[in-house]
N, C-alpha and C. Protein backbone atom coordinates (compact mmCIF):
# COMPACT_ATOMS: atom_id res chain seq x y z
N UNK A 1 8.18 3.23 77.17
CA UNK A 1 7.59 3.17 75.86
C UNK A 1 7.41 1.69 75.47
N UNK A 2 6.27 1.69 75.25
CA UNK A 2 6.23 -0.41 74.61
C UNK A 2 6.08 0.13 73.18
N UNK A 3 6.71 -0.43 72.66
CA UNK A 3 7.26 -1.11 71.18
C UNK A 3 6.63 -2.34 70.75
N UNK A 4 7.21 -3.25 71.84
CA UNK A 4 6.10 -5.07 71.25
C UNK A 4 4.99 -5.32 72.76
N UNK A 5 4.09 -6.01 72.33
CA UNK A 5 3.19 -6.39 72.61
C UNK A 5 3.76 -7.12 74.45
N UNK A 6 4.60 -7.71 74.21
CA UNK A 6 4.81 -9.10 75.30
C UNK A 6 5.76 -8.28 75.94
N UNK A 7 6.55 -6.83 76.18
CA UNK A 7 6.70 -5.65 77.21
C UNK A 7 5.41 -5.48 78.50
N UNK A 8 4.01 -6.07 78.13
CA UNK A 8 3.07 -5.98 79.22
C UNK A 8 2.52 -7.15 79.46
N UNK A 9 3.74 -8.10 79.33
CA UNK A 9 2.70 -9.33 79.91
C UNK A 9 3.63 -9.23 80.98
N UNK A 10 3.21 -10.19 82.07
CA UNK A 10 3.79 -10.36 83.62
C UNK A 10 5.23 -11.00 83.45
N UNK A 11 5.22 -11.89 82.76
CA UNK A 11 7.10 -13.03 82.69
C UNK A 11 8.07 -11.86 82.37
N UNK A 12 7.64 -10.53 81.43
CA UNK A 12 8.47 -9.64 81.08
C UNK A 12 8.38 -8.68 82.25
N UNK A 13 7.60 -8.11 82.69
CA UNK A 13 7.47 -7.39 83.86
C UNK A 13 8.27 -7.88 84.79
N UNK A 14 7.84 -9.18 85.31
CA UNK A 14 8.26 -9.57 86.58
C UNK A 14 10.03 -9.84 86.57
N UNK A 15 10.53 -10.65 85.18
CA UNK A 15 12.03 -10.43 84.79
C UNK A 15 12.70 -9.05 84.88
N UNK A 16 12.14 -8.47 84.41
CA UNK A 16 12.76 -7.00 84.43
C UNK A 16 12.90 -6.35 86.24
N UNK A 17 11.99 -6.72 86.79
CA UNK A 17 11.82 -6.33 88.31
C UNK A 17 12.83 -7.19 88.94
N UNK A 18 13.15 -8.47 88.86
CA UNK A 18 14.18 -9.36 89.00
C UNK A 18 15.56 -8.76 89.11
N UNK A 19 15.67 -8.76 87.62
CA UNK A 19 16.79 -7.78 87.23
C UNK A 19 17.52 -6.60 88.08
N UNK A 20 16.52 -5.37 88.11
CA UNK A 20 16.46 -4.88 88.79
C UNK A 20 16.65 -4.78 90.30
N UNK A 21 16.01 -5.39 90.58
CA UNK A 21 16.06 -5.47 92.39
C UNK A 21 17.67 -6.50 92.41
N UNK A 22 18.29 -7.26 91.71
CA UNK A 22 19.48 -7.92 92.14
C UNK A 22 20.57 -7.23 91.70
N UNK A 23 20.20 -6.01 90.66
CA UNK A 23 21.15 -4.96 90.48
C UNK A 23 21.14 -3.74 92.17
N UNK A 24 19.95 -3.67 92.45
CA UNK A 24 19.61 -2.96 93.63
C UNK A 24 20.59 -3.46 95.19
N UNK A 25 20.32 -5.03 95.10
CA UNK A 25 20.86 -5.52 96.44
C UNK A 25 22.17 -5.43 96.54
N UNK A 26 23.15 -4.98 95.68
CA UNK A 26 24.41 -4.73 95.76
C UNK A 26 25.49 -5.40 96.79
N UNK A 27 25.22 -7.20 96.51
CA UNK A 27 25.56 -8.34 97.30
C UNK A 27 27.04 -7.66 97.54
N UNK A 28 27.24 -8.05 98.71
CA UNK A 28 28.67 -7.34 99.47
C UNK A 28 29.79 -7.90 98.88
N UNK A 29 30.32 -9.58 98.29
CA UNK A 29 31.06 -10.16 97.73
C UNK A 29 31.21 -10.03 95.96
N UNK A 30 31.71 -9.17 95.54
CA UNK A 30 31.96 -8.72 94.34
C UNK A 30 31.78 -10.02 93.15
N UNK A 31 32.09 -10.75 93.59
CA UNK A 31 32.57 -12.18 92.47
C UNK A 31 30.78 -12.56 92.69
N UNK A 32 30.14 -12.58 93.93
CA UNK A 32 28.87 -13.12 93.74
C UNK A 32 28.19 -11.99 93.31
N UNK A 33 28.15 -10.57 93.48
CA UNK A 33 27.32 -9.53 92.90
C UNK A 33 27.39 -9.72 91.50
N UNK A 34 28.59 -9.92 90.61
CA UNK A 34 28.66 -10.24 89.66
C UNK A 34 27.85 -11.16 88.79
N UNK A 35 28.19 -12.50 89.52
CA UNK A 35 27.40 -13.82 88.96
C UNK A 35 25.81 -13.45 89.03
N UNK A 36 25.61 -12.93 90.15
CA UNK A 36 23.41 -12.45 90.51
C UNK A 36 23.50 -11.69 89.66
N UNK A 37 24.32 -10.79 89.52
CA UNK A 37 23.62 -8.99 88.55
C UNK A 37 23.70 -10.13 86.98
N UNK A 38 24.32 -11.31 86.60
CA UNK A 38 24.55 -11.16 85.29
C UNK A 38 23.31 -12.54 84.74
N UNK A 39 23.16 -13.27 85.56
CA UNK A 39 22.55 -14.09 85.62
C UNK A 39 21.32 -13.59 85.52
N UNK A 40 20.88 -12.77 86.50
CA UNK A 40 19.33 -12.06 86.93
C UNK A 40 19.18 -11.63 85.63
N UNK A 41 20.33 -10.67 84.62
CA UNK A 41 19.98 -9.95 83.75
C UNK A 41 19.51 -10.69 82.27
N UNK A 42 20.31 -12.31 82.36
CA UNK A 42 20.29 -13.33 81.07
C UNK A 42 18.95 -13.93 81.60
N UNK A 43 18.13 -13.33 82.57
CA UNK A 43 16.76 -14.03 82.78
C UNK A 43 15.84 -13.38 81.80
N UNK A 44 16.24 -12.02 82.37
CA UNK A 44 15.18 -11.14 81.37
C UNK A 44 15.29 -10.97 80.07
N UNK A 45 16.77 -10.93 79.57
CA UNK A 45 17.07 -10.83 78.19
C UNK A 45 16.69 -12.26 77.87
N UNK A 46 16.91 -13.36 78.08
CA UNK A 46 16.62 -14.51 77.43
C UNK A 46 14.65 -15.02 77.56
N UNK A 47 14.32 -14.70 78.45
CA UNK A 47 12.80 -14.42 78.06
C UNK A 47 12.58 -12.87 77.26
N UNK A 48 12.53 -11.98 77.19
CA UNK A 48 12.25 -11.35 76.44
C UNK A 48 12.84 -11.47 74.89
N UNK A 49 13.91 -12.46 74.82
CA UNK A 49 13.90 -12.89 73.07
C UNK A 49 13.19 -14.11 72.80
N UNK A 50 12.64 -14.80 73.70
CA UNK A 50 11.65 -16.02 73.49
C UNK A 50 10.53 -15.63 73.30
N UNK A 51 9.93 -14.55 73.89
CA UNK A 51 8.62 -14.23 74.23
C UNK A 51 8.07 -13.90 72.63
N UNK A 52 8.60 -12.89 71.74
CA UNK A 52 8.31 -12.27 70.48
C UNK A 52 8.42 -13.61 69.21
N UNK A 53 8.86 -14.80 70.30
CA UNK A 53 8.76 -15.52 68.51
C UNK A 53 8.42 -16.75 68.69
N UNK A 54 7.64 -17.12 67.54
CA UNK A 54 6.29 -17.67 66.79
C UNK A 54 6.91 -19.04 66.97
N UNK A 55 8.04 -19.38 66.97
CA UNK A 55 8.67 -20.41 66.89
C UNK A 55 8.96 -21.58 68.20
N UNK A 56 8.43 -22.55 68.65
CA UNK A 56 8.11 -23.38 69.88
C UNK A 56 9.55 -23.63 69.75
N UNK A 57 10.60 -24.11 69.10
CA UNK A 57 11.74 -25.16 69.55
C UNK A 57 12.45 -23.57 70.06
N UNK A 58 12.75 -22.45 69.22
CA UNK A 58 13.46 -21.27 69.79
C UNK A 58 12.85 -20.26 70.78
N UNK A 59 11.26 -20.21 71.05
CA UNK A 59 11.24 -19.94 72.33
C UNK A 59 11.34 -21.00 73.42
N UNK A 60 11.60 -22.40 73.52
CA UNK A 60 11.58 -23.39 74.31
C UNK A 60 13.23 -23.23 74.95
N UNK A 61 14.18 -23.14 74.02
CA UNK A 61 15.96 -22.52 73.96
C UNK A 61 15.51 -21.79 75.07
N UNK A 62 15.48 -19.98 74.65
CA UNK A 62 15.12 -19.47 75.85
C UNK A 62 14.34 -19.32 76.70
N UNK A 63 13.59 -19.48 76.90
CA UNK A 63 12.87 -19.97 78.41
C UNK A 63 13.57 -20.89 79.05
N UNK A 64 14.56 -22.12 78.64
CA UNK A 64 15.04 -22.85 79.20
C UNK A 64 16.89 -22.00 79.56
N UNK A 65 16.62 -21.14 78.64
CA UNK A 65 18.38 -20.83 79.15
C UNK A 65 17.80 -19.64 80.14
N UNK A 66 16.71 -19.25 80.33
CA UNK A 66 16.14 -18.35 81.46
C UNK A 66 16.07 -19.08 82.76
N UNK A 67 15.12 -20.16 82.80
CA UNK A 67 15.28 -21.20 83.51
C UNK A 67 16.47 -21.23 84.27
N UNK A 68 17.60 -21.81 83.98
CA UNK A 68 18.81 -22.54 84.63
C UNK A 68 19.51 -21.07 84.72
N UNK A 69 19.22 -19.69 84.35
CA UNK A 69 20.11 -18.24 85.05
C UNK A 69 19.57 -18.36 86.25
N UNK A 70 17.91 -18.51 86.15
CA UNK A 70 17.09 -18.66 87.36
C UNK A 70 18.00 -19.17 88.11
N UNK A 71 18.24 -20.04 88.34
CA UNK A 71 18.53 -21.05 88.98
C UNK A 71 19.86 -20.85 89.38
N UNK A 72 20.63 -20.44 88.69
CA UNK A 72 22.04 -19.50 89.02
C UNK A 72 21.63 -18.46 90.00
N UNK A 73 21.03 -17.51 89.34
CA UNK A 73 20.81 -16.58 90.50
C UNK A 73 20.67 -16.73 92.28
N UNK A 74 19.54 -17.55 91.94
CA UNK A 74 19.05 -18.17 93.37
C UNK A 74 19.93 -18.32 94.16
N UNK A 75 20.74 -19.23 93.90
CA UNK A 75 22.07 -19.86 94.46
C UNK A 75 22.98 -18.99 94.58
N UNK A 76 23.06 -18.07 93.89
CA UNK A 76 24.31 -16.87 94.49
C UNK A 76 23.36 -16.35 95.31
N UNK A 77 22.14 -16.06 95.44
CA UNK A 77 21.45 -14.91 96.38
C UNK A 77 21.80 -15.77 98.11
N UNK A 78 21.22 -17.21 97.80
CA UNK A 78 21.05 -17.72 99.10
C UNK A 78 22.90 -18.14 99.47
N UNK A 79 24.16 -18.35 98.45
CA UNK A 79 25.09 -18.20 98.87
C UNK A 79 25.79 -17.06 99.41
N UNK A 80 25.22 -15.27 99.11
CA UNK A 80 25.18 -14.44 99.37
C UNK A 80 24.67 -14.45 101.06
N UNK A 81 23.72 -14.73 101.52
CA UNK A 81 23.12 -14.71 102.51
C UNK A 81 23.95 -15.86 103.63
N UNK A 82 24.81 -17.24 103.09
CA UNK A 82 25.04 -17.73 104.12
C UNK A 82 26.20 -17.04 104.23
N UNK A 83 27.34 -16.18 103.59
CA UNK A 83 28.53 -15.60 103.69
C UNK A 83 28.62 -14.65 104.67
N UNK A 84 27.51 -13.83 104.26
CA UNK A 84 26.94 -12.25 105.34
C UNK A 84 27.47 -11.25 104.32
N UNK A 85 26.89 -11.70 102.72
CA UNK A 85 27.47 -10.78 101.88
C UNK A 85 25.92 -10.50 101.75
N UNK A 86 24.80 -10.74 101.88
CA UNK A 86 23.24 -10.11 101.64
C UNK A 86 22.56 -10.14 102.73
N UNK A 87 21.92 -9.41 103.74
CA UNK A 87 21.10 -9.57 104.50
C UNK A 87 19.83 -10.26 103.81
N UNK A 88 19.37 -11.29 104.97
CA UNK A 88 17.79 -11.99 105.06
C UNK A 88 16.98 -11.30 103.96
N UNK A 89 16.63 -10.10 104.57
CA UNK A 89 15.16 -9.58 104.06
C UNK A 89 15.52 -8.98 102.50
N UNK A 90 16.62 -8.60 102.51
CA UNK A 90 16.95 -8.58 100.67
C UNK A 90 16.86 -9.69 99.79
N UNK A 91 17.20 -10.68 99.92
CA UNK A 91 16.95 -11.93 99.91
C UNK A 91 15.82 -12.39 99.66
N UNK A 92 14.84 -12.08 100.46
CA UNK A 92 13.37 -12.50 100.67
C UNK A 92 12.72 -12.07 99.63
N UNK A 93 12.99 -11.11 99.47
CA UNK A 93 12.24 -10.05 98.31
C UNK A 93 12.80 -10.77 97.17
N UNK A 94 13.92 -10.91 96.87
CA UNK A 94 14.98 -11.74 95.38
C UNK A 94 14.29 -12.63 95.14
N UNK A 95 13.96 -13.79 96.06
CA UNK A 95 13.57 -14.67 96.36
C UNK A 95 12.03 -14.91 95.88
N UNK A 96 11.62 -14.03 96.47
CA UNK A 96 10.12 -13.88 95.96
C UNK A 96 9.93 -13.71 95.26
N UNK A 97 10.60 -12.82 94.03
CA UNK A 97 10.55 -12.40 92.81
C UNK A 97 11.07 -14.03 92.10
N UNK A 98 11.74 -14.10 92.49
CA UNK A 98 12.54 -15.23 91.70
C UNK A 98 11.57 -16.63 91.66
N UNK A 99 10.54 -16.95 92.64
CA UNK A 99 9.89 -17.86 92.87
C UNK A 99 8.72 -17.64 91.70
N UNK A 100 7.86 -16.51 91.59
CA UNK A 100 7.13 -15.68 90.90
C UNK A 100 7.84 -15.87 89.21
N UNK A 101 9.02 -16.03 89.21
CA UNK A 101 9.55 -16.08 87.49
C UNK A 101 9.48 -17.13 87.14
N UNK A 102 9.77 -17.97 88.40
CA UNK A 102 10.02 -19.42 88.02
C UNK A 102 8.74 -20.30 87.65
N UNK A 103 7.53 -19.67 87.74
CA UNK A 103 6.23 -20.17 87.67
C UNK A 103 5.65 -19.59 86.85
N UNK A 104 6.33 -18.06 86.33
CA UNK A 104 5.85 -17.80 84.75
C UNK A 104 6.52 -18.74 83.59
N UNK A 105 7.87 -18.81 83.65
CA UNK A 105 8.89 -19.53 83.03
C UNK A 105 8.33 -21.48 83.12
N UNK A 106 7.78 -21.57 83.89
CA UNK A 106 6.70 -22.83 83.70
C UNK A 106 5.56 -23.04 83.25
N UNK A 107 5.53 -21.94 82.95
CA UNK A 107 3.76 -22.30 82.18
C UNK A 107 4.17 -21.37 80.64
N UNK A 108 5.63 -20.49 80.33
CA UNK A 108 5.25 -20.40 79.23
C UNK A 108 6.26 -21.70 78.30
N UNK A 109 7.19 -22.18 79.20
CA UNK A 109 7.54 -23.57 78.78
C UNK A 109 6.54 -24.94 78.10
N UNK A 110 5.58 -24.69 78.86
CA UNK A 110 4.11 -25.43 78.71
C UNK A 110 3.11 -25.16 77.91
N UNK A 111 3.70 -23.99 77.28
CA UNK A 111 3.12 -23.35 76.10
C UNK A 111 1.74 -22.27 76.77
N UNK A 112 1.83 -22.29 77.96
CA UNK A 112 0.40 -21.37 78.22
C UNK A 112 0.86 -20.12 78.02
């Protein structure tokens, strides 16, 4: 059900799929499944409370505290992978998604 408008733009889509798929990969090391599932999830929640408001300095906050979960995440996924707590190709996919956020999360930083 969409409710607001910015539920069908792509940064919300593609966060939510993020989310998702690092809740999905069910990293084998509990302490790092943790840090990815919570991080992945402060991506989407913290762009989706930036996205609805009118306001540049408080959507700039979150997009930037989206940003640096980003960036958390990543780092547990690919520390996941050197442990042998995530296989490669789960990874790849995280990864891809995660590359894909990080280039929405740059252009709506940029105000586009």
């Amino acid at each position: 059900m969409v409710v607001f408008h910015f539920q069908r733009l792509d940064s919300y889509v593609v966060a939510m799929q993020f989310a998702k798929l690092a809740h999905e990969a069910r990293i084998g090391d509990a302490e790092l499944r943790d840090q990815v599932t919570r991080a992945a999830k402060s991506v989407f929640l913290n762009t989706s409370e930036g996205l609805p408001d009118r306001r540049t300095g408080v959507r700039h906050k979150h997009f930037n505290i989206a940003r640096g979960s980003l960036g958390e995440a990543v780092a547990g996924i690919e520390l996941a992978v050197a442990i042998g707590a995530l296989g490669q190709a789960k990874a790849e996919v995280l990864l891809g998604h995660a590359q894909r956020m990080g280039a929405l999360l740059g252009g709506l930083l940029r105000g586009q």
